[in-house]
PDB file of N, CA and C in Angstrom:
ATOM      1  N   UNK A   1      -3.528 -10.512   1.518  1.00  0.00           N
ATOM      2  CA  UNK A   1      -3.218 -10.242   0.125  1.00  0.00           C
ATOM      3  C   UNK A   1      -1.700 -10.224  -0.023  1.00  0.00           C
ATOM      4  N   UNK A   2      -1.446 -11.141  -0.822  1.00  0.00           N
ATOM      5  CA  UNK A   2       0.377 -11.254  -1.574  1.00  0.00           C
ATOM      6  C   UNK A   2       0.892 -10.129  -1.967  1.00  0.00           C
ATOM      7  N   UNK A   3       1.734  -9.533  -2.434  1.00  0.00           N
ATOM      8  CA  UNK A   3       2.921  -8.964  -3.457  1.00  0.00           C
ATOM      9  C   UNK A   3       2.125  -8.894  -4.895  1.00  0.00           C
ATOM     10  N   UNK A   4       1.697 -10.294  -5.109  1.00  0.00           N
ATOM     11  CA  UNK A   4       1.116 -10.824  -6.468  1.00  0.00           C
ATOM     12  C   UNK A   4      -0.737  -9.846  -6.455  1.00  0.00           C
ATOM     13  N   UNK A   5      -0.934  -9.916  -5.172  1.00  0.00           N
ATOM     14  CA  UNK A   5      -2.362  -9.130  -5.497  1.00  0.00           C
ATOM     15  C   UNK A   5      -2.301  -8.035  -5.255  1.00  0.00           C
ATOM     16  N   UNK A   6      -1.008  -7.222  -4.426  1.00  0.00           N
ATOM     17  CA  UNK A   6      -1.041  -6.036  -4.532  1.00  0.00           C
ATOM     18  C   UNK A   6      -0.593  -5.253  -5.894  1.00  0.00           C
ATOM     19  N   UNK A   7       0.494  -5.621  -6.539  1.00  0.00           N
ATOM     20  CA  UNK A   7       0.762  -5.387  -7.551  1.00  0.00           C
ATOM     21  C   UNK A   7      -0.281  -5.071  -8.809  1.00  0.00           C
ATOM     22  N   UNK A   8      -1.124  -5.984  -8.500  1.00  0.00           N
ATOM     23  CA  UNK A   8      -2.225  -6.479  -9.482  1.00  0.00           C
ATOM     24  C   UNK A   8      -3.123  -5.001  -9.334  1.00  0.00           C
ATOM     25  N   UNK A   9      -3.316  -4.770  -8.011  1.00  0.00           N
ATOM     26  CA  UNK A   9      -4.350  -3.764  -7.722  1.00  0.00           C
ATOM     27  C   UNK A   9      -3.653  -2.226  -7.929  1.00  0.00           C
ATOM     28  N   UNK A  10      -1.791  -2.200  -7.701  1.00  0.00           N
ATOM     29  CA  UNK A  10      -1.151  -0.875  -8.300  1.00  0.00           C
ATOM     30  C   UNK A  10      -1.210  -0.966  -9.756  1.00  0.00           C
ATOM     31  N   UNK A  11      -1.914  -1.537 -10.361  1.00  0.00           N
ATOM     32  CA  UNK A  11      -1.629  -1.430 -12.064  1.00  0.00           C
ATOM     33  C   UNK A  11      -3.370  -0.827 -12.502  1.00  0.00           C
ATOM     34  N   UNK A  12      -4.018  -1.184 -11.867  1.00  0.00           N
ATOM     35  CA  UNK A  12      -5.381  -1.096 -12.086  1.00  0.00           C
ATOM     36  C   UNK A  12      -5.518   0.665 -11.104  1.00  0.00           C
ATOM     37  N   UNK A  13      -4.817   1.009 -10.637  1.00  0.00           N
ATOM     38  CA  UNK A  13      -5.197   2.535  -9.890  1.00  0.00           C
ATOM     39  C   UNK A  13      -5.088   3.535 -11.445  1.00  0.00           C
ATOM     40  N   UNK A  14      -5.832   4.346 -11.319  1.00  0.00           N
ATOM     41  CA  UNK A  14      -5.539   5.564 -12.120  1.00  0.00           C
ATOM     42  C   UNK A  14      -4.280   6.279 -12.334  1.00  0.00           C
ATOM     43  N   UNK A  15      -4.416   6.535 -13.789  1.00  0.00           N
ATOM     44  CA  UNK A  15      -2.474   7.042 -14.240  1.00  0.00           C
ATOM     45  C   UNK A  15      -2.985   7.698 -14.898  1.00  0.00           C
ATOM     46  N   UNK A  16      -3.961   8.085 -15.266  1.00  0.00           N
ATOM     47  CA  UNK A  16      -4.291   9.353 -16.013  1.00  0.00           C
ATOM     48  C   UNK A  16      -5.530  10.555 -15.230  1.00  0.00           C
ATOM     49  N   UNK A  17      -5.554  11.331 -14.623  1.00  0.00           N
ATOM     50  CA  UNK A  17      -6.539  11.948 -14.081  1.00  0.00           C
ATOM     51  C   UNK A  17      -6.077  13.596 -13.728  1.00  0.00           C
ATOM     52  N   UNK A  18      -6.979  14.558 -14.050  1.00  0.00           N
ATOM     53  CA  UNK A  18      -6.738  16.046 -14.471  1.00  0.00           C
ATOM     54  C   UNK A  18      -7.583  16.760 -13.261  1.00  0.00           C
ATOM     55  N   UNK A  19      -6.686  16.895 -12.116  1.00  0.00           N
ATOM     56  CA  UNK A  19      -7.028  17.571 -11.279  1.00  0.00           C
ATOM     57  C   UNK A  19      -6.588  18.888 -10.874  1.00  0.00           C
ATOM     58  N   UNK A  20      -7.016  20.223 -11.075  1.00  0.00           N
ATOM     59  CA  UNK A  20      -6.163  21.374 -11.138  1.00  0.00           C
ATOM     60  C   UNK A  20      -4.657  21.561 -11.538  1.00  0.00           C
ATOM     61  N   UNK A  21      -4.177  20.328 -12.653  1.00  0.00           N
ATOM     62  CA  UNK A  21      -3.040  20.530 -12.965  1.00  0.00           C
ATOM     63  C   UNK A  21      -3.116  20.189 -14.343  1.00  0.00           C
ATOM     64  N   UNK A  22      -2.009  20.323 -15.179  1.00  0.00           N
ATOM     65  CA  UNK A  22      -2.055  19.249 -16.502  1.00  0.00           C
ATOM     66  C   UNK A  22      -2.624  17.916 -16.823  1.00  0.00           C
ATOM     67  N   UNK A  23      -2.551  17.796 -17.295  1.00  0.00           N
ATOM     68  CA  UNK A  23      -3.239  16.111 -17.899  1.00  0.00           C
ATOM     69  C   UNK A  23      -1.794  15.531 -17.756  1.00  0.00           C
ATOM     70  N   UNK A  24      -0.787  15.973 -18.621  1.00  0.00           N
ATOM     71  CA  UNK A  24       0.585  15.587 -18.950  1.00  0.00           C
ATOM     72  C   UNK A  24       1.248  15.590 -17.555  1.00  0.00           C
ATOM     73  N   UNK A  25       1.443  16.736 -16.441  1.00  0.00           N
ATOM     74  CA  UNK A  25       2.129  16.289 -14.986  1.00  0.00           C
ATOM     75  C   UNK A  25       1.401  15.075 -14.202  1.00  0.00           C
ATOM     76  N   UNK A  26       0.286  15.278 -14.417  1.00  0.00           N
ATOM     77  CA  UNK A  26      -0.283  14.400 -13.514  1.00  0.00           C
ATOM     78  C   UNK A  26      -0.552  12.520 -13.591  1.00  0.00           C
ATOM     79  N   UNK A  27      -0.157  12.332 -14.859  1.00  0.00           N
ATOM     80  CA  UNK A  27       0.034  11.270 -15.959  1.00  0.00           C
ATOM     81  C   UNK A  27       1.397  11.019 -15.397  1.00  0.00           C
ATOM     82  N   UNK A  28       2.369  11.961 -15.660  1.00  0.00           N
ATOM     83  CA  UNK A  28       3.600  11.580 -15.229  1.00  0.00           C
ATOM     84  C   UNK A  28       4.189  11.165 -14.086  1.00  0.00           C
ATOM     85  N   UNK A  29       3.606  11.913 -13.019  1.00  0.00           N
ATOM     86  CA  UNK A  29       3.499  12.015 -11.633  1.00  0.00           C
ATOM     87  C   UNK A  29       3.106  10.520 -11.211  1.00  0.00           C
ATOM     88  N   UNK A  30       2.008  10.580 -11.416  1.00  0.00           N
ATOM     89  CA  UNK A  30       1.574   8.778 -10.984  1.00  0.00           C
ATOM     90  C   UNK A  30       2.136   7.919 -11.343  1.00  0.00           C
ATOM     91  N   UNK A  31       2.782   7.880 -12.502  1.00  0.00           N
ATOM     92  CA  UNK A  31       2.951   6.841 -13.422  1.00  0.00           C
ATOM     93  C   UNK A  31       4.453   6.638 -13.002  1.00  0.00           C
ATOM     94  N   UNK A  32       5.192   7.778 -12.186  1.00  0.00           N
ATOM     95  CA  UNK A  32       6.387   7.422 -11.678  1.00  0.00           C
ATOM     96  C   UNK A  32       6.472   6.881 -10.378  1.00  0.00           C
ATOM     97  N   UNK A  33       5.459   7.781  -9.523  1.00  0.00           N
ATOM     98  CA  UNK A  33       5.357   7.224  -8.289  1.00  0.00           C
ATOM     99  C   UNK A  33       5.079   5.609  -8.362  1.00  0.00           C
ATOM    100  N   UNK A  34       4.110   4.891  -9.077  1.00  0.00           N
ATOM    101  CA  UNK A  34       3.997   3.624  -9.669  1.00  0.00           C
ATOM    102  C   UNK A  34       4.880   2.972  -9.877  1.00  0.00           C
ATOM    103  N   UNK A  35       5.853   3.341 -10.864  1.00  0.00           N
ATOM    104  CA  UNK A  35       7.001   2.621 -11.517  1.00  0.00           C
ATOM    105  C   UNK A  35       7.946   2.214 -10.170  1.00  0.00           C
ATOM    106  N   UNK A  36       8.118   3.292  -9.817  1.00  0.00           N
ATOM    107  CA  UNK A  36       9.077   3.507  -8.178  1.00  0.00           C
ATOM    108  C   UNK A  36       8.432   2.391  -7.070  1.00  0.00           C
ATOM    109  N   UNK A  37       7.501   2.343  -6.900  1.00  0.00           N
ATOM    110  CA  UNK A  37       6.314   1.431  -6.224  1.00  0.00           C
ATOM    111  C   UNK A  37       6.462  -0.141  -6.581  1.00  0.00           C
ATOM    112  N   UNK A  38       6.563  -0.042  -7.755  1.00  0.00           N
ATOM    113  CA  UNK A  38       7.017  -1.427  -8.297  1.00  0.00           C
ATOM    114  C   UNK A  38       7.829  -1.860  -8.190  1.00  0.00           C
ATOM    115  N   UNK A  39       8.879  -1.167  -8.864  1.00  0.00           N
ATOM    116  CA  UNK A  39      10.485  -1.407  -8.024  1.00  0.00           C
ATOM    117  C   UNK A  39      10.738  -1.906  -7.115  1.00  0.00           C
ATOM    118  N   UNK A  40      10.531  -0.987  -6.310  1.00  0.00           N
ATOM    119  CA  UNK A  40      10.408  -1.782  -4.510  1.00  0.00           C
ATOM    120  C   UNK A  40       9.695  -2.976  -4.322  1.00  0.00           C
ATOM    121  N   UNK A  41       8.105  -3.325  -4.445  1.00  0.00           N
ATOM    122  CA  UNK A  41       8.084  -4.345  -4.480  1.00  0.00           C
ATOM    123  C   UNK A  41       8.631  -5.830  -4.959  1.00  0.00           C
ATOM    124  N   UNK A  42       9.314  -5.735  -6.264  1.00  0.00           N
ATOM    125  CA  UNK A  42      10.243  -6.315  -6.470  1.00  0.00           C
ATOM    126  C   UNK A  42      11.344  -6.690  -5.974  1.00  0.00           C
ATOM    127  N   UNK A  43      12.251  -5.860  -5.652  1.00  0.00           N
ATOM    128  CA  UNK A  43      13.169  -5.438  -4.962  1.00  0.00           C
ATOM    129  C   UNK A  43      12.413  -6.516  -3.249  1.00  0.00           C
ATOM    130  N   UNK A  44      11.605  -5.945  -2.756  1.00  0.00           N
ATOM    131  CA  UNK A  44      11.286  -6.653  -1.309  1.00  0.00           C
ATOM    132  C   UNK A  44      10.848  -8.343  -2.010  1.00  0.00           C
ATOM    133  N   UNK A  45      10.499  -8.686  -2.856  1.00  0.00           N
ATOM    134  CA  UNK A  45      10.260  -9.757  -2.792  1.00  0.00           C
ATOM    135  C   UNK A  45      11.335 -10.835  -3.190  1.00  0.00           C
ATOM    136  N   UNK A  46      12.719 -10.162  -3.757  1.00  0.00           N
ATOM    137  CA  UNK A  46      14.228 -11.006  -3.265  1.00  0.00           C
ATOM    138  C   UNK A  46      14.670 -11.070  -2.504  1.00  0.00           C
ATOM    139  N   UNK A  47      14.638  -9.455  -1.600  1.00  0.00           N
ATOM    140  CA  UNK A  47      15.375  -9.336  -0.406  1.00  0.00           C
ATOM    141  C   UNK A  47      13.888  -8.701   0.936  1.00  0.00           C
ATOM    142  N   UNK A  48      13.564  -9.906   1.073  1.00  0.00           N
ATOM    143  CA  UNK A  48      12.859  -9.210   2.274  1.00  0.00           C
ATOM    144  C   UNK A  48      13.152  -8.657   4.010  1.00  0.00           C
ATOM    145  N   UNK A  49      13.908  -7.886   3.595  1.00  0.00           N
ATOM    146  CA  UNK A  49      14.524  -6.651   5.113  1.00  0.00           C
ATOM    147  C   UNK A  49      14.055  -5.504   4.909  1.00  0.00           C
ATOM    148  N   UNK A  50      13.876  -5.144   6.133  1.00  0.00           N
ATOM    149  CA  UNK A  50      12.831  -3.786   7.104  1.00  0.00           C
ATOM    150  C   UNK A  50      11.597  -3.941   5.987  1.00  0.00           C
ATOM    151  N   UNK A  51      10.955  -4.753   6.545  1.00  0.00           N
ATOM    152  CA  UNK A  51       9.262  -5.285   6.208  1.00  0.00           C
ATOM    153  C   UNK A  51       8.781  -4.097   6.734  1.00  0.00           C
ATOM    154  N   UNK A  52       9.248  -3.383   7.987  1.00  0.00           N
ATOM    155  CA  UNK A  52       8.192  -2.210   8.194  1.00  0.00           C
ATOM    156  C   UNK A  52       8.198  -1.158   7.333  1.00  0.00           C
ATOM    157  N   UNK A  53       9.692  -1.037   6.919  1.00  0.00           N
ATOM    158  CA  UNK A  53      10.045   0.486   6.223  1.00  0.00           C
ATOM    159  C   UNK A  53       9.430   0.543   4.957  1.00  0.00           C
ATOM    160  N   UNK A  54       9.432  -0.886   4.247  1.00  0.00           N
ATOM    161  CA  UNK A  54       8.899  -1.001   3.081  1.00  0.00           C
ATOM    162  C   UNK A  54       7.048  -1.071   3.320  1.00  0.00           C
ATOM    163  N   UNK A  55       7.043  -1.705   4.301  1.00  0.00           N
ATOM    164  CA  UNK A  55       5.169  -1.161   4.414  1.00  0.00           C
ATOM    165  C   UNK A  55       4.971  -0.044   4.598  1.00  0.00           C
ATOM    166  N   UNK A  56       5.689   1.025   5.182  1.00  0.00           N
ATOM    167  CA  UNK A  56       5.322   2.286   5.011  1.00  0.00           C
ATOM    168  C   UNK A  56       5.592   2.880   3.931  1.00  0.00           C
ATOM    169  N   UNK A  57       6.847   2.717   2.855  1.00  0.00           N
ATOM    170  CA  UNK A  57       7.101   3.646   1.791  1.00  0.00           C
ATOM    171  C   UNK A  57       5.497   3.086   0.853  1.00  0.00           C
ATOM    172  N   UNK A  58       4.525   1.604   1.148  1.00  0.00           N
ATOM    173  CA  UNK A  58       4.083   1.324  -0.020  1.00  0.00           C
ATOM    174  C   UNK A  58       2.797   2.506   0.852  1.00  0.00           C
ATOM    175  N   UNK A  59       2.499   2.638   1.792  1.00  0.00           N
ATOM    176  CA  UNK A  59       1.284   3.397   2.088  1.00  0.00           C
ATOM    177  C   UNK A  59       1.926   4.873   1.468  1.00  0.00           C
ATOM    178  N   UNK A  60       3.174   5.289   1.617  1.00  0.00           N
ATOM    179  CA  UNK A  60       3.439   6.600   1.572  1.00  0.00           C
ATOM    180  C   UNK A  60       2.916   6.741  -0.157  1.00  0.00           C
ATOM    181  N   UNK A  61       3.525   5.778  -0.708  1.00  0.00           N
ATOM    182  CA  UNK A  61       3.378   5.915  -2.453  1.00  0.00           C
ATOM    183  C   UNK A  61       2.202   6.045  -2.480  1.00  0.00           C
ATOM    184  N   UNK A  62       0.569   5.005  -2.238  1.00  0.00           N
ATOM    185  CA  UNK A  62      -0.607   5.087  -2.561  1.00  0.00           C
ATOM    186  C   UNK A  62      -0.726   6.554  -2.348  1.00  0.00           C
ATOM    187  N   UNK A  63      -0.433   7.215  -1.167  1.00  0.00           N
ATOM    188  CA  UNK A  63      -0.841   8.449  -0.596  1.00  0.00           C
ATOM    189  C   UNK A  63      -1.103   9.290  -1.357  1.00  0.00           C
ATOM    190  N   UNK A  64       0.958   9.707  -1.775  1.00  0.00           N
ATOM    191  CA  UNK A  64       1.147  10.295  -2.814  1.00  0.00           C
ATOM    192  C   UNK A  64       0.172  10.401  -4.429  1.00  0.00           C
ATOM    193  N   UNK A  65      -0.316   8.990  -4.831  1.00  0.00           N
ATOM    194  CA  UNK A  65      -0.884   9.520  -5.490  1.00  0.00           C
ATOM    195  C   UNK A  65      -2.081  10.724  -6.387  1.00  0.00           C
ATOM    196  N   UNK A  66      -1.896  11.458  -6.896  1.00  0.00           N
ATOM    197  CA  UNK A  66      -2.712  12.217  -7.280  1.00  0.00           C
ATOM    198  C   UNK A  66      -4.493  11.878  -8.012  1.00  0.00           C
ATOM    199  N   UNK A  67      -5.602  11.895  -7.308  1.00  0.00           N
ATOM    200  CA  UNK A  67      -6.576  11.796  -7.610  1.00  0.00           C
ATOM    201  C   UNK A  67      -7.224  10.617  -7.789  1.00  0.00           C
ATOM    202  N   UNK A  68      -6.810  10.130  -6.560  1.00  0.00           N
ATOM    203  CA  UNK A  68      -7.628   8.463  -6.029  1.00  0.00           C
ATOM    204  C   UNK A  68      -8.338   8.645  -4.800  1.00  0.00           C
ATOM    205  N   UNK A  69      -9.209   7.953  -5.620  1.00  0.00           N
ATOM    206  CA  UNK A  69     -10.152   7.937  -4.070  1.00  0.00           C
ATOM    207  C   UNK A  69      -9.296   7.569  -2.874  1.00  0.00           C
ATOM    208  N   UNK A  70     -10.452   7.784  -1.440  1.00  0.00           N
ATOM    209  CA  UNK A  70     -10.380   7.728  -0.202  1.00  0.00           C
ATOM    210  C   UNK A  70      -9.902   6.217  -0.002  1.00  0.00           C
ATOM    211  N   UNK A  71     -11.139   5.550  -0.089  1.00  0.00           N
ATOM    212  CA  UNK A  71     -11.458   4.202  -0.883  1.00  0.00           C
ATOM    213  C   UNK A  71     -10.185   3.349  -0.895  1.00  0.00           C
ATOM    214  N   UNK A  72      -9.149   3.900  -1.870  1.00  0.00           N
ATOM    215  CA  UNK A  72      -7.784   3.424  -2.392  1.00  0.00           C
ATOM    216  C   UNK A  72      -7.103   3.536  -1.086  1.00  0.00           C
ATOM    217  N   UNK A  73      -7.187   4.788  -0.336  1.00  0.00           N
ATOM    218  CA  UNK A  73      -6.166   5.188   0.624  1.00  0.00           C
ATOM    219  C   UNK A  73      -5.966   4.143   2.027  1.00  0.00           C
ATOM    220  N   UNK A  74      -7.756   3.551   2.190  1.00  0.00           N
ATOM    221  CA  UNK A  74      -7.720   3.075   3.082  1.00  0.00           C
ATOM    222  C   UNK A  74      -7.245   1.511   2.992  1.00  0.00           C
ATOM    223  N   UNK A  75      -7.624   0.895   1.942  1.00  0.00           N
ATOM    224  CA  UNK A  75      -6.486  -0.017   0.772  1.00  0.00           C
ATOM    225  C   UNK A  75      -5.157  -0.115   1.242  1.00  0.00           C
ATOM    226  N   UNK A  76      -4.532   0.828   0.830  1.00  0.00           N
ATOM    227  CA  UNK A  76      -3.158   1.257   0.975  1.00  0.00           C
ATOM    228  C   UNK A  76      -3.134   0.959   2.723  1.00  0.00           C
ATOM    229  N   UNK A  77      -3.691   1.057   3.703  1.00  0.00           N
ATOM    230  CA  UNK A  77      -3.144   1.019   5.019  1.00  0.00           C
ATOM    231  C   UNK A  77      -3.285  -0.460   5.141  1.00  0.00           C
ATOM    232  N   UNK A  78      -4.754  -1.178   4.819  1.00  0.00           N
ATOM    233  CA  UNK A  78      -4.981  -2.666   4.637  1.00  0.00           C
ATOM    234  C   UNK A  78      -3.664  -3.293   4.441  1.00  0.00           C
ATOM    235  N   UNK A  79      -2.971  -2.789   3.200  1.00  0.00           N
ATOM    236  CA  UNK A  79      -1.638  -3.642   3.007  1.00  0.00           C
ATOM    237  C   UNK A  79      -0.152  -3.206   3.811  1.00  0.00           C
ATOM    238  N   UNK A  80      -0.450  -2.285   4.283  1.00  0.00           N
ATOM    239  CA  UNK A  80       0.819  -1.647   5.115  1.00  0.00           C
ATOM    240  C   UNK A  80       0.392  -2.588   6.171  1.00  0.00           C
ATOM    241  N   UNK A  81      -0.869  -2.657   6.818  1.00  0.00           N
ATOM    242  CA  UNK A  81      -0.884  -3.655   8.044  1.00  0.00           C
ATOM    243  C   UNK A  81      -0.715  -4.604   7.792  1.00  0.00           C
ATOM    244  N   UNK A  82      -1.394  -5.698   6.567  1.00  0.00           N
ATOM    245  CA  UNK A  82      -0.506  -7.057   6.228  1.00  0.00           C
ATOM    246  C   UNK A  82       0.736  -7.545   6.061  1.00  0.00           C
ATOM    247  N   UNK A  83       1.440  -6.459   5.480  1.00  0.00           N
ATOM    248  CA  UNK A  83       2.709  -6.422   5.128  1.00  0.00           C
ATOM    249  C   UNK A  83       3.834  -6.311   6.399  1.00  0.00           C
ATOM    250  N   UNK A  84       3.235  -5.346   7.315  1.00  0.00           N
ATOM    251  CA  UNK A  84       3.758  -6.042   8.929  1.00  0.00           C
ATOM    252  C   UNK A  84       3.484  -6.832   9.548  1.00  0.00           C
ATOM    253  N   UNK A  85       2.451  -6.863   9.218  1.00  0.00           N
ATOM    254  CA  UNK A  85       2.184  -8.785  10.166  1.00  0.00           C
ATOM    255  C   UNK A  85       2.201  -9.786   9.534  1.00  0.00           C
ATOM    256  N   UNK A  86       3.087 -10.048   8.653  1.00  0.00           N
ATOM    257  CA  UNK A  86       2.997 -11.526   8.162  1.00  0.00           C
ATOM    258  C   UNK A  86       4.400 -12.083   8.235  1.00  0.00           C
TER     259      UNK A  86
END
């Protein structure tokens, strides 16, 4: 999976979800960790240096997110391992 299909699949994760916190932090929370997520991918797809560091900040971001499935998490390692081996 590309840049182009991961991206695709960080836009489609949940940005709104009310788990023992606000509706409003937790909206915000994701939706930055996301934005930040994007960035970088961008960012790596002009300048592609430390392919590893950036496969780990993208697993660290999925991580981070608040109230995604397991499911997603294991996702998130799928592309940390592609993203080093290619």
């Amino acid at each position: 999976m590309g840049r182009a299909g991961l991206r695709s699949a960080l836009l489609h994760l949940p940005r709104t979800l009310s788990v023992n916190c606000t509706f409003i932090e937790l909206r915000m929370s994701n939706q930055t960790i996301l934005e930040r997520l994007l960035a970088e991918i961008d960012d790596y797809e002009v300048n592609r240096k430390n392919r590893d560091s950036f496969a780990q900040r993208v697993y660290e971001s999925i991580e981070a997110l608040e109230g995604v499935p397991y499911s997603v998490l294991e996702k998130g390692r799928d592309w940390q391992y592609k993203i080093e081996t290619e």
